[in-house]
C-alpha atoms as a PDB file:
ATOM      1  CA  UNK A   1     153.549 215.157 122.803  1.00  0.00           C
ATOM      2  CA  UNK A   2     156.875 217.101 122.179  1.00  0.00           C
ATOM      3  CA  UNK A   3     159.965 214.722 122.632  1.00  0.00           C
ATOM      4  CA  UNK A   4     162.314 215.075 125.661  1.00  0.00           C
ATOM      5  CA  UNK A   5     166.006 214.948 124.532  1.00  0.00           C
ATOM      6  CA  UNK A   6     167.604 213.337 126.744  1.00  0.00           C
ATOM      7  CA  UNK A   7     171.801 213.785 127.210  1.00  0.00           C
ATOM      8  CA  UNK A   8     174.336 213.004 129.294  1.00  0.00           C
ATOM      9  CA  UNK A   9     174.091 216.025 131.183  1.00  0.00           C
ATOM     10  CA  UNK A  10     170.376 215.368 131.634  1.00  0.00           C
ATOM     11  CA  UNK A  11     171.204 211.885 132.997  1.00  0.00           C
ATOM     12  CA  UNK A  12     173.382 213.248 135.309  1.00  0.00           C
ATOM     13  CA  UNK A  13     171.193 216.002 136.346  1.00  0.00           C
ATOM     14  CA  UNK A  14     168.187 213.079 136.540  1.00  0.00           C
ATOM     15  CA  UNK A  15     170.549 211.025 139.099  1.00  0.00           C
ATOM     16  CA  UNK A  16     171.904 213.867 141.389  1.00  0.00           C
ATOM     17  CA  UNK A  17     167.531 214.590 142.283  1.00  0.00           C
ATOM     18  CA  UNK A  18     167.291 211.731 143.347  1.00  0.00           C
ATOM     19  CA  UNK A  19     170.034 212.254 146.238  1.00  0.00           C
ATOM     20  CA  UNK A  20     168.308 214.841 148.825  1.00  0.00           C
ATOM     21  CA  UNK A  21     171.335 215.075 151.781  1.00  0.00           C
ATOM     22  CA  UNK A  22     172.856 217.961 152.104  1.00  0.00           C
ATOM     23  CA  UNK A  23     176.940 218.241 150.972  1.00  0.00           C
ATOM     24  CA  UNK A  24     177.522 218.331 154.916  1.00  0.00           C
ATOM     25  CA  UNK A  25     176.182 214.951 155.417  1.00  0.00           C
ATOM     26  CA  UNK A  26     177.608 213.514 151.931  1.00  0.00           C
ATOM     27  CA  UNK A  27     181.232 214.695 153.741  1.00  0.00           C
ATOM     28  CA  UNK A  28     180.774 213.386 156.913  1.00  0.00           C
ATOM     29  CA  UNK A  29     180.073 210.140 155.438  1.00  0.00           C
ATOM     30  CA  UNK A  30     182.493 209.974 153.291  1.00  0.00           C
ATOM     31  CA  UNK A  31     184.938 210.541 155.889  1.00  0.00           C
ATOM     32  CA  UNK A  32     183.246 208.335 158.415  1.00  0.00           C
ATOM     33  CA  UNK A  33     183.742 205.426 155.404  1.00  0.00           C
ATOM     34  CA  UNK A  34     187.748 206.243 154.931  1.00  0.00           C
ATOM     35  CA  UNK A  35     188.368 206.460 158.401  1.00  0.00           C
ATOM     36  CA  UNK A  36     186.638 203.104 159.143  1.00  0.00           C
ATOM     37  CA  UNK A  37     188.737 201.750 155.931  1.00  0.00           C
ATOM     38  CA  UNK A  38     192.021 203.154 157.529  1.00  0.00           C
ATOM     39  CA  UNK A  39     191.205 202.069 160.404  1.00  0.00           C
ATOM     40  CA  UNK A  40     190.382 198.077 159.449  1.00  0.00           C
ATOM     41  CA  UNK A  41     192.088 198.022 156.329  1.00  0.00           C
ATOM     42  CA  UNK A  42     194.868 199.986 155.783  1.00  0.00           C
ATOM     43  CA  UNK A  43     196.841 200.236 159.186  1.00  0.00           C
ATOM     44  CA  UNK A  44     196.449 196.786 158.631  1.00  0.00           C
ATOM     45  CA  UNK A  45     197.511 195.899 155.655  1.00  0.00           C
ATOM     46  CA  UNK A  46     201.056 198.748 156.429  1.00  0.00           C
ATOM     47  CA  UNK A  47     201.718 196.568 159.493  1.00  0.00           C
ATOM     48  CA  UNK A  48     201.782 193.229 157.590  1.00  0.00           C
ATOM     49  CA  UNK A  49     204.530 194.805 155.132  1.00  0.00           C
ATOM     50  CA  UNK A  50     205.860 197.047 158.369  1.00  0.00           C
ATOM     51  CA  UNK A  51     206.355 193.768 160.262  1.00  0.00           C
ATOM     52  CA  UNK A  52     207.674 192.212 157.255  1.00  0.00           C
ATOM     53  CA  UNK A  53     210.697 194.062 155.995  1.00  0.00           C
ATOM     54  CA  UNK A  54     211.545 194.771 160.050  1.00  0.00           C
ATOM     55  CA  UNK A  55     214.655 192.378 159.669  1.00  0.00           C
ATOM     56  CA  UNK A  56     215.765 194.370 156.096  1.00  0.00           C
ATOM     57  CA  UNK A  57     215.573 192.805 152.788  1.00  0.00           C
ATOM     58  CA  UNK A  58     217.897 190.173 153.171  1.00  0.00           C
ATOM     59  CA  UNK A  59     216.028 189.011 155.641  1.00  0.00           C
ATOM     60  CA  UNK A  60     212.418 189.203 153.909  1.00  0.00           C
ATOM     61  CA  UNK A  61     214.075 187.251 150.225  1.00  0.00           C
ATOM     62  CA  UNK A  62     215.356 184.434 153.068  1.00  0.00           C
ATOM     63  CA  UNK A  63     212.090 184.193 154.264  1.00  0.00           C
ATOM     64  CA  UNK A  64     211.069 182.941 151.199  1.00  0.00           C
ATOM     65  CA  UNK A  65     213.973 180.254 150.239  1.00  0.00           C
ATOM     66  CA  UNK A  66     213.335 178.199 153.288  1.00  0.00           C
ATOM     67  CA  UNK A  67     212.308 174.773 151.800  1.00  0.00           C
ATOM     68  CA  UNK A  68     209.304 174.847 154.121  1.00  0.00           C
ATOM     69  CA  UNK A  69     208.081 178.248 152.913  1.00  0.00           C
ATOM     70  CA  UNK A  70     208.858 176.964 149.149  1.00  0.00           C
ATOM     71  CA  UNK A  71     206.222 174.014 150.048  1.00  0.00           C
ATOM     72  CA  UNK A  72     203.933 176.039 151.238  1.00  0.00           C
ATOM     73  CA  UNK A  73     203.622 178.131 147.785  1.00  0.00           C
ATOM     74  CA  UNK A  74     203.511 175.246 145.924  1.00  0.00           C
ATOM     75  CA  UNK A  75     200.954 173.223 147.615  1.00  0.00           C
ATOM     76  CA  UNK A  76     198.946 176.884 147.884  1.00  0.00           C
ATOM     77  CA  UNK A  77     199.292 177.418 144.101  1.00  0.00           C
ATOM     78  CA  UNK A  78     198.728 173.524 143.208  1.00  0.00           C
ATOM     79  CA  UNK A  79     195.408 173.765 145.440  1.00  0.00           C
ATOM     80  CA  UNK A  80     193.743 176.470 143.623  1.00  0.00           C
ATOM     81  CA  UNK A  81     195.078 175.257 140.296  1.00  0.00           C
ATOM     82  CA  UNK A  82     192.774 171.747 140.824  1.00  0.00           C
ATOM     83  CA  UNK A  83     190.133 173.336 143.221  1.00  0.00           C
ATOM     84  CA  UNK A  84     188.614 176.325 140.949  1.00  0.00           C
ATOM     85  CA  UNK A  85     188.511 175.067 137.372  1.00  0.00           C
ATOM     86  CA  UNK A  86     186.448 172.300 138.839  1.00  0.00           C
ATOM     87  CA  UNK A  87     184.296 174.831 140.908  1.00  0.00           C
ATOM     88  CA  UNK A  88     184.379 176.670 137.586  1.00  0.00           C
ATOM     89  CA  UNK A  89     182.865 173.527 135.646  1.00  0.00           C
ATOM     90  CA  UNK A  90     180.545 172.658 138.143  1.00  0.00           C
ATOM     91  CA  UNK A  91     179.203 176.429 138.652  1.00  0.00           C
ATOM     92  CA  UNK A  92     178.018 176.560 135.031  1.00  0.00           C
ATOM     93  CA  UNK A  93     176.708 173.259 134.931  1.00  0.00           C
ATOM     94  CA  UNK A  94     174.796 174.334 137.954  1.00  0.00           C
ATOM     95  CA  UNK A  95     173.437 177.527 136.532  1.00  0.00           C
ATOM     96  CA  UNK A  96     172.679 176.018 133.393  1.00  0.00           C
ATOM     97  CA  UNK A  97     170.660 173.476 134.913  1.00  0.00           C
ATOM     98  CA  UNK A  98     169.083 176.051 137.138  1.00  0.00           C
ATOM     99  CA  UNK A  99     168.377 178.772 134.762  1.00  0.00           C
ATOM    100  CA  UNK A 100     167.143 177.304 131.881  1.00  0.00           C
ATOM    101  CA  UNK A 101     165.468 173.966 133.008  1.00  0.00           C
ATOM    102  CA  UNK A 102     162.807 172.804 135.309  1.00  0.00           C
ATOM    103  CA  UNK A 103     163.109 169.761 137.274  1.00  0.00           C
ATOM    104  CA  UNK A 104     162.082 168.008 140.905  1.00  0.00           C
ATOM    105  CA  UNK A 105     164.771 168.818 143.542  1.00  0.00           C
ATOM    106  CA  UNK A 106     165.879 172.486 141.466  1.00  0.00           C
ATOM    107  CA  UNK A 107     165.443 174.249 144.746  1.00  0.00           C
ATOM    108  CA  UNK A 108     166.983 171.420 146.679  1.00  0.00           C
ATOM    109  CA  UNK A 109     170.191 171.997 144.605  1.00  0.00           C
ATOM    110  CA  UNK A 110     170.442 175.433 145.269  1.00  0.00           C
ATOM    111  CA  UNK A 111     170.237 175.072 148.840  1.00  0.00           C
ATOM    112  CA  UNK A 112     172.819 172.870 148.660  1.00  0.00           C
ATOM    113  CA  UNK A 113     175.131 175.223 146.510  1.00  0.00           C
ATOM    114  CA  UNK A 114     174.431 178.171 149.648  1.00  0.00           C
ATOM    115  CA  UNK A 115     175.090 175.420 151.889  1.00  0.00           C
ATOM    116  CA  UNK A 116     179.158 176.155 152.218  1.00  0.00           C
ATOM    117  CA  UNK A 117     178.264 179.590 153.146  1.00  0.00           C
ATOM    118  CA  UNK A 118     176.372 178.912 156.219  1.00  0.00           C
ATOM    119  CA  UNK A 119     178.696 175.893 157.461  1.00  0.00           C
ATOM    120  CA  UNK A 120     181.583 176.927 159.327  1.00  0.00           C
ATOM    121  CA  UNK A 121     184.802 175.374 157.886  1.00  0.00           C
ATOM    122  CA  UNK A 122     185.848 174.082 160.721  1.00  0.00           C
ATOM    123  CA  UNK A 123     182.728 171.926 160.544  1.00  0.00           C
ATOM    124  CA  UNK A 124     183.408 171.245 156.887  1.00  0.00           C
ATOM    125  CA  UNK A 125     186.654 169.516 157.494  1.00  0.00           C
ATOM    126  CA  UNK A 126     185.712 168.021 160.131  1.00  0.00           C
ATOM    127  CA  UNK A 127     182.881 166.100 157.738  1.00  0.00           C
ATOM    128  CA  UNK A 128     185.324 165.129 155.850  1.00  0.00           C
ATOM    129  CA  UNK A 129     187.692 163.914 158.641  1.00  0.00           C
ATOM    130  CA  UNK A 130     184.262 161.811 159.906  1.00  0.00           C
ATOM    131  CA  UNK A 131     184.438 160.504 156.339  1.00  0.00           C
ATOM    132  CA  UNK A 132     187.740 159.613 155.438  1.00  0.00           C
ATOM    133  CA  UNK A 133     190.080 159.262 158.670  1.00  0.00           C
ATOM    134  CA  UNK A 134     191.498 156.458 160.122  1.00  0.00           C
ATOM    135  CA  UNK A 135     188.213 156.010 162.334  1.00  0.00           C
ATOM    136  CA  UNK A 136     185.666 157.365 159.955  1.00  0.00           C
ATOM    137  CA  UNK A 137     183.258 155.888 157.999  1.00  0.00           C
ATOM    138  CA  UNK A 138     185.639 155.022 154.945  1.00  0.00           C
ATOM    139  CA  UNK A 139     189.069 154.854 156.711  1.00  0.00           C
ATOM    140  CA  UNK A 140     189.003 151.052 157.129  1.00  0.00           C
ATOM    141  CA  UNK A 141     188.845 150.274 153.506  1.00  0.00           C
ATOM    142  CA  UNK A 142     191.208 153.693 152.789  1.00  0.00           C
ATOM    143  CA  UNK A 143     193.963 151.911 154.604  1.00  0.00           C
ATOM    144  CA  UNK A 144     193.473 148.323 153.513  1.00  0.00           C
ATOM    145  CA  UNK A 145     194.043 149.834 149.877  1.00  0.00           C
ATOM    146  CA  UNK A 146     196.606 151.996 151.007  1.00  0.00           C
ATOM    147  CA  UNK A 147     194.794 155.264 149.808  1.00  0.00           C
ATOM    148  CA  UNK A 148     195.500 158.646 151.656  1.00  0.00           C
ATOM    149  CA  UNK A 149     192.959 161.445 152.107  1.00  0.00           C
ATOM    150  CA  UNK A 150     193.445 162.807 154.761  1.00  0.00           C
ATOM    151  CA  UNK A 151     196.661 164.648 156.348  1.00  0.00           C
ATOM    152  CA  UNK A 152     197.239 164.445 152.273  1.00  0.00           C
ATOM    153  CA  UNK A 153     196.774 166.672 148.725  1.00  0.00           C
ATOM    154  CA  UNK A 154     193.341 165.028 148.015  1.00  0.00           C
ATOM    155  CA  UNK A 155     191.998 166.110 151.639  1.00  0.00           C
ATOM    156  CA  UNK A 156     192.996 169.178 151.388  1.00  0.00           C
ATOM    157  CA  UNK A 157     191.949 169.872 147.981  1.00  0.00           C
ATOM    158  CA  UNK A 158     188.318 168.538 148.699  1.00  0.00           C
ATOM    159  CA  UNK A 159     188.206 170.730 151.605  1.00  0.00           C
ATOM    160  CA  UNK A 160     189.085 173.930 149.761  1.00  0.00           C
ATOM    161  CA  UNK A 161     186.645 172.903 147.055  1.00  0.00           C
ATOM    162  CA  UNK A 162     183.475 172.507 149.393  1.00  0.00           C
ATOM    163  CA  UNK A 163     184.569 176.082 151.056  1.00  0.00           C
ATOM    164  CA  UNK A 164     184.384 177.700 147.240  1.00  0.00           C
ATOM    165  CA  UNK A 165     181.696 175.451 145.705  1.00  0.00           C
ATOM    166  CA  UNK A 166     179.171 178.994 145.626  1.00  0.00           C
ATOM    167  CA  UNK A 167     180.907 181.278 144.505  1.00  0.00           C
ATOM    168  CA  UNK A 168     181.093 180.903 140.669  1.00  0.00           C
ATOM    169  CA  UNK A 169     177.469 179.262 140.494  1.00  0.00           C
ATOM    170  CA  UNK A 170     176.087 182.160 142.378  1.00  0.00           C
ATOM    171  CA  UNK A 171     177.851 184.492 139.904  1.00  0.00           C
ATOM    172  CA  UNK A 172     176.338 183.118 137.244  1.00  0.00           C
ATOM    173  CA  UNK A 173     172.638 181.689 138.434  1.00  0.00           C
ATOM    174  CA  UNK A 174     170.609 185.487 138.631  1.00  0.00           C
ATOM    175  CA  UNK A 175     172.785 186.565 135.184  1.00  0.00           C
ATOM    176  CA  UNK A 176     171.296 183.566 133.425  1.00  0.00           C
ATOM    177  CA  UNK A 177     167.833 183.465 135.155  1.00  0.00           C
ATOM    178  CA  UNK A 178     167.385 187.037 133.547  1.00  0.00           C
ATOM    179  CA  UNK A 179     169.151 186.396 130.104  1.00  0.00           C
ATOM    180  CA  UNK A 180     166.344 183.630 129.846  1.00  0.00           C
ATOM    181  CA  UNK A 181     166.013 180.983 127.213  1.00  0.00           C
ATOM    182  CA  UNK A 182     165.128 182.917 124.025  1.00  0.00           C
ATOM    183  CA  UNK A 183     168.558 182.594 122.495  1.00  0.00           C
ATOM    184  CA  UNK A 184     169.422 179.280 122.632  1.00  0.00           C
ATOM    185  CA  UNK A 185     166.165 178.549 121.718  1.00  0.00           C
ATOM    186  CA  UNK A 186     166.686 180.444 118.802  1.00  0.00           C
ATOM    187  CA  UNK A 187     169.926 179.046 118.380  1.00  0.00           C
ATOM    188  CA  UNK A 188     168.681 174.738 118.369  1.00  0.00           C
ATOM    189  CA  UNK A 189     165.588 175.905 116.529  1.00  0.00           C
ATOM    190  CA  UNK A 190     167.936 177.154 113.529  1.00  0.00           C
ATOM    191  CA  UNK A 191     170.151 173.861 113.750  1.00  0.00           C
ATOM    192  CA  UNK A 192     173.339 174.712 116.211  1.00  0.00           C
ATOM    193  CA  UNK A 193     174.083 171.606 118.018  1.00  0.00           C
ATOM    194  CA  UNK A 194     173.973 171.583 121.630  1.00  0.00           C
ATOM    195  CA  UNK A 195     177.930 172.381 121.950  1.00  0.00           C
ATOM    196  CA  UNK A 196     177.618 174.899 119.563  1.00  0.00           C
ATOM    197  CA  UNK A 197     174.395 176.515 121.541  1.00  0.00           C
ATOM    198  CA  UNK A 198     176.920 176.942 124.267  1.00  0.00           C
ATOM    199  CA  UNK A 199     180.076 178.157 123.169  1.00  0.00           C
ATOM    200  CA  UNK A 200     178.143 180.885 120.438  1.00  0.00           C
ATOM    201  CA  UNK A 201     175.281 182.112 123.014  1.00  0.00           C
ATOM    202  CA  UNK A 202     175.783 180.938 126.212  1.00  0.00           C
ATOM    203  CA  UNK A 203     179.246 181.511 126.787  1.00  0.00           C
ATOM    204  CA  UNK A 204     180.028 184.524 125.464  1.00  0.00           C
ATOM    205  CA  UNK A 205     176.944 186.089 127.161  1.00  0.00           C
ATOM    206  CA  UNK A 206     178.344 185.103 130.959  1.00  0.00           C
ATOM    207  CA  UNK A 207     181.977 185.323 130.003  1.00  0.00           C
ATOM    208  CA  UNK A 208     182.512 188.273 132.672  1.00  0.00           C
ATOM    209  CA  UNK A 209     180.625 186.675 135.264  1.00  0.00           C
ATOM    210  CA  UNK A 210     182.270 183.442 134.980  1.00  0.00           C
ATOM    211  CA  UNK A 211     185.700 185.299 135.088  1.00  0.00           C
ATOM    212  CA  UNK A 212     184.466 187.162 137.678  1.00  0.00           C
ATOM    213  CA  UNK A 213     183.316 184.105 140.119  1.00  0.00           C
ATOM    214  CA  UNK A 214     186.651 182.020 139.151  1.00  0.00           C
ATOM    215  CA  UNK A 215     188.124 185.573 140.845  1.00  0.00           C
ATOM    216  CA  UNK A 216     186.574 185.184 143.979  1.00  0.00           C
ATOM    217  CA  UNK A 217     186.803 181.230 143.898  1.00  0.00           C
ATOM    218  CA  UNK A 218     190.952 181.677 143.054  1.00  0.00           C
ATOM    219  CA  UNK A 219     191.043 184.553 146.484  1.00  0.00           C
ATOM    220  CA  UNK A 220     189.038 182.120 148.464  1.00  0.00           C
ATOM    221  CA  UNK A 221     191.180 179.009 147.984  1.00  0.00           C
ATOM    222  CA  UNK A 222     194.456 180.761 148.196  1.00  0.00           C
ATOM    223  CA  UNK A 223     193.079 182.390 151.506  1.00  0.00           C
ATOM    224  CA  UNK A 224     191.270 179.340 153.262  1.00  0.00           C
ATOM    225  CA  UNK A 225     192.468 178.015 156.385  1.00  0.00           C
ATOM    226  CA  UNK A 226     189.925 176.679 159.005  1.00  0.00           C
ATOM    227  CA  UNK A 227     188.967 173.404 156.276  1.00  0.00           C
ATOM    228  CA  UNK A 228     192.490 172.951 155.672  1.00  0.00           C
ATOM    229  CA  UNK A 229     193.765 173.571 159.070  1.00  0.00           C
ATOM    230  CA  UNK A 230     191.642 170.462 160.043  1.00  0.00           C
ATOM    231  CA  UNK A 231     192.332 168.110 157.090  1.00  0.00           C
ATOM    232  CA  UNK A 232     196.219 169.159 156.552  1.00  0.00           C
ATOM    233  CA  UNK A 233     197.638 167.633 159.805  1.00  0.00           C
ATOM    234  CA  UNK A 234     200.355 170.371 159.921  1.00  0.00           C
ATOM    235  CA  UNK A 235     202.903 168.677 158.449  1.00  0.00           C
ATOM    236  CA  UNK A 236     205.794 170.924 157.122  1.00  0.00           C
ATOM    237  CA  UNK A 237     206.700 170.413 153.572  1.00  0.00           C
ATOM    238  CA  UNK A 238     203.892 168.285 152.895  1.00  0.00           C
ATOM    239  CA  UNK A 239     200.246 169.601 154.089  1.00  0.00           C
ATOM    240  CA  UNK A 240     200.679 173.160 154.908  1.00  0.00           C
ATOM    241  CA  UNK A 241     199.719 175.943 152.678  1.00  0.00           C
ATOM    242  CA  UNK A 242     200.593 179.625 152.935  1.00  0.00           C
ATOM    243  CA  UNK A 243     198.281 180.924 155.463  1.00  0.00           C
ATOM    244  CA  UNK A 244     198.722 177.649 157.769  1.00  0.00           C
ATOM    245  CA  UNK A 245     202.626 177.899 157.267  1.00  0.00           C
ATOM    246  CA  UNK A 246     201.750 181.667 158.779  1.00  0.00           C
ATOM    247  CA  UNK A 247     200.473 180.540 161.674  1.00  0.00           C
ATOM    248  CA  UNK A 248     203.326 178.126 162.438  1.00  0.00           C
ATOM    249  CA  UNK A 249     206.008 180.931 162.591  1.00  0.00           C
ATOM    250  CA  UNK A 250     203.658 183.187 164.358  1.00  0.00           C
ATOM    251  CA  UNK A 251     203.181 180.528 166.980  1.00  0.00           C
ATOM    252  CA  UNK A 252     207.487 179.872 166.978  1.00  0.00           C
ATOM    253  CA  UNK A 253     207.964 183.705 167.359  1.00  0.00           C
ATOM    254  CA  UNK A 254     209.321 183.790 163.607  1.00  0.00           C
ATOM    255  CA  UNK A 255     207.716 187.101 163.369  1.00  0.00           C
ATOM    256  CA  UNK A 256     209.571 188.650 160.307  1.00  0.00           C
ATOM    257  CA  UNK A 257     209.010 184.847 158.508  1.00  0.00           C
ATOM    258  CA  UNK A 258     205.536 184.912 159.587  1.00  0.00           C
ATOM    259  CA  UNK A 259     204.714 188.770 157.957  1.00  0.00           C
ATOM    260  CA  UNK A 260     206.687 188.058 154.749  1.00  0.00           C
ATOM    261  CA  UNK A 261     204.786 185.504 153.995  1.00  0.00           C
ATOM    262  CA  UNK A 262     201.428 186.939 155.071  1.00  0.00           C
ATOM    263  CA  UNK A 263     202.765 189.966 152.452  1.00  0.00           C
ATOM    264  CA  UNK A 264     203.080 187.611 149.414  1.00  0.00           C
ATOM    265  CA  UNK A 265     199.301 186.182 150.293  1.00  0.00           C
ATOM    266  CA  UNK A 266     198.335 189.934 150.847  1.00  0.00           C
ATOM    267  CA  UNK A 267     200.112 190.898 147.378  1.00  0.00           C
ATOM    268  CA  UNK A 268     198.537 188.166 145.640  1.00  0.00           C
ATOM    269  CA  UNK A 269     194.922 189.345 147.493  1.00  0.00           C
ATOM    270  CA  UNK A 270     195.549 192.928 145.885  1.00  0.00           C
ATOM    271  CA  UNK A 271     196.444 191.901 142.552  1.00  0.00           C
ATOM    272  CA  UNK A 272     192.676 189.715 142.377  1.00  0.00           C
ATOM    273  CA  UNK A 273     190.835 192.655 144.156  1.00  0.00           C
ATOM    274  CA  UNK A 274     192.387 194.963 140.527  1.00  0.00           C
ATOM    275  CA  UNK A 275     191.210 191.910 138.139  1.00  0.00           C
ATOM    276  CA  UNK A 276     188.023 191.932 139.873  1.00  0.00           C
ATOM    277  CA  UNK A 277     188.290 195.860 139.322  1.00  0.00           C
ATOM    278  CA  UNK A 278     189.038 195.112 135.943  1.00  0.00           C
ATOM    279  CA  UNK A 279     186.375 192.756 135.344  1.00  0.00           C
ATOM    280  CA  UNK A 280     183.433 194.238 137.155  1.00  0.00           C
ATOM    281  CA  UNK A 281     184.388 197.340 134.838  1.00  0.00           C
ATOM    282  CA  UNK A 282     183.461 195.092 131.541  1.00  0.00           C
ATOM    283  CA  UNK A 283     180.238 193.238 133.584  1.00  0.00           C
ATOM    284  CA  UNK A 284     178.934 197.018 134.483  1.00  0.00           C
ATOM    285  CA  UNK A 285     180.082 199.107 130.996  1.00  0.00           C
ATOM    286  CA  UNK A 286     177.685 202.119 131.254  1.00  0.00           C
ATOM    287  CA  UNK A 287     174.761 202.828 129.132  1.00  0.00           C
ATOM    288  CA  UNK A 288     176.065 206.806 127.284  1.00  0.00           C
ATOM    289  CA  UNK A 289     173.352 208.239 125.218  1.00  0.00           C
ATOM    290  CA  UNK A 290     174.783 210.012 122.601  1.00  0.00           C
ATOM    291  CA  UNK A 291     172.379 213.126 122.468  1.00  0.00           C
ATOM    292  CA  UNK A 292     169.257 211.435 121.040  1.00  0.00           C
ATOM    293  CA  UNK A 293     166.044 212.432 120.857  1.00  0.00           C
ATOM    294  CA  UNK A 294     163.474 210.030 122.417  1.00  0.00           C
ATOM    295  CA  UNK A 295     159.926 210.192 123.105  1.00  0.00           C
ATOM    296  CA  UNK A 296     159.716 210.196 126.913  1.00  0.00           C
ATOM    297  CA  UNK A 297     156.056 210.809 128.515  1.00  0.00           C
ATOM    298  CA  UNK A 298     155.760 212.788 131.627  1.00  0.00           C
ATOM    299  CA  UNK A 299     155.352 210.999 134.469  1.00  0.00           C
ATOM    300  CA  UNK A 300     156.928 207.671 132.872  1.00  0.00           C
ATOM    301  CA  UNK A 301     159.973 205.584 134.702  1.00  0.00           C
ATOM    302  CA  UNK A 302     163.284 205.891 132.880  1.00  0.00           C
END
């Protein structure tokens, strides 16, 4: 049978058959998708920065060197600087164990990891208020030892890192289930230690979709608020984070206070959504066939 060549025109002949609608329709829902994104998102997103600069710039730099607002960024920053490397940690121990070993309970687990997704945080830190406050399970012996968990850092931080427990394991969990186990297989079977199985094969095989789920976990901690709302206490200096700190000067009528610092969370959200760009670029590199000649049957899948 005579060989099809196949070229990059002819792959990009091969996907425009298979889409059928007519340019009309293509328009029309293109613009029905921007003007849904303006809409939702962008109208948005100018009135947070609108609202924000209202009062000048003067204004906007003194929202920010209020000892309050200064807490806020800290505690935010300090949060997601404990919370996702340990959700990072976890998530690969997690797929790991998933992927490329069976054992009883291996479904159990990854119900549990899905589990954060279908609780409502409000519900999560209220577990943990059940748990550790003054009339929960633990608060007793908490206060007899003099140890603080809630209305504190470690409250707060356990609360974040239930809310972002999937999101790095579920990066990583289908990515590994279809690598399989051949390599590091390979890899003990010619002598690599077990360390050395994962930091040669392993790792550099889900680098990009670790870095992409530590994205995701990083936006998500920075951005939570019903967990922390419940476990923080609202105390200002000491348990509020950025978006609770928001909430206070929207509820005080601070409204230029309240926008600027809604900006620097939204700034911070637009500068993950271009690493996530970035990285889902490198995850999804695209196959280019430079003009070679292969032996493609009629009738066969590509």
């Amino acid at each position: 049978m005579k060989p099809i060549r196949v070229t990059a025109d002819t792959d990009l002949q091969w996907k425009d058959s298979l889409t059928t609608e007519s340019s009309l329709v293509r328009r029309l829902l293109i613009a029905a998708a921007f003007f849904y994104l303006t809409l939702f998102l962008f109208i948005p997103l100018a009135a947070v920065f609108a609202e924000a600069f209202k009062g000048g710039m003067a204004a906007y730099v003194g929202s920010f060197l209020n000892e309050d607002a200064l807490a806020a960024i800290r505690l935010t920053l300090l949060v997601a600087f404990v919370a996702v490397p340990l959700n990072a940690v976890f998530g690969v121990a997690a797929a790991w164990a998933i992927a490329k070993f069976d054992f009883v309970g291996k479904q159990i687990l990854v119900t549990l990891i899905d589990m954060p997704l279908a609780v409502s945080p409000v519900i999560s830190g209220l577990i943990y208020v059940l748990l550790f406050g003054a009339q929960g399970w633990l608060g007793p012996w908490l206060a007899e030892h003099d140890i603080k968990i809630i209305f504190a850092l470690p409250g707060i931080v356990l609360a974040t890192i239930f809310v972002t427990v999937p999101f790095v394991a579920r990066e990583l969990i289908p990515l590994m289930q279809s690598q399989g186990r051949d390599e590091e297989e390979a890899a003990i079977t010619l002598g690599a230690s077990g360390w050395q199985m994962f930091t040669r094969v392993t790792l550099p095989n889900i680098k990009w979709s670790l870095l992409y789920g530590v994205i995701l976990c990083n936006a998500r901690a920075m951005g939570e608020f019903g967990a922390v709302s419940v476990v923080s206490g609202h105390i200002r200096g000491l348990t509020n984070t950025m978006p609770l700190h928001v909430e206070i000067l929207y509820n005080e009528y601070n409204a230029v206070s309240a926008f600027a610092v809604a900006s620097l969370l939204t700034l911070l959200a637009i500068v993950t959504l271009a690493a996530k760009a970035v990285v889902e670029r490198k995850m999804l590199s695209p196959i280019i066939v430079a003009d070679p000649v292969l032996p493609v049957q009629a009738g066969s899948s590509r």
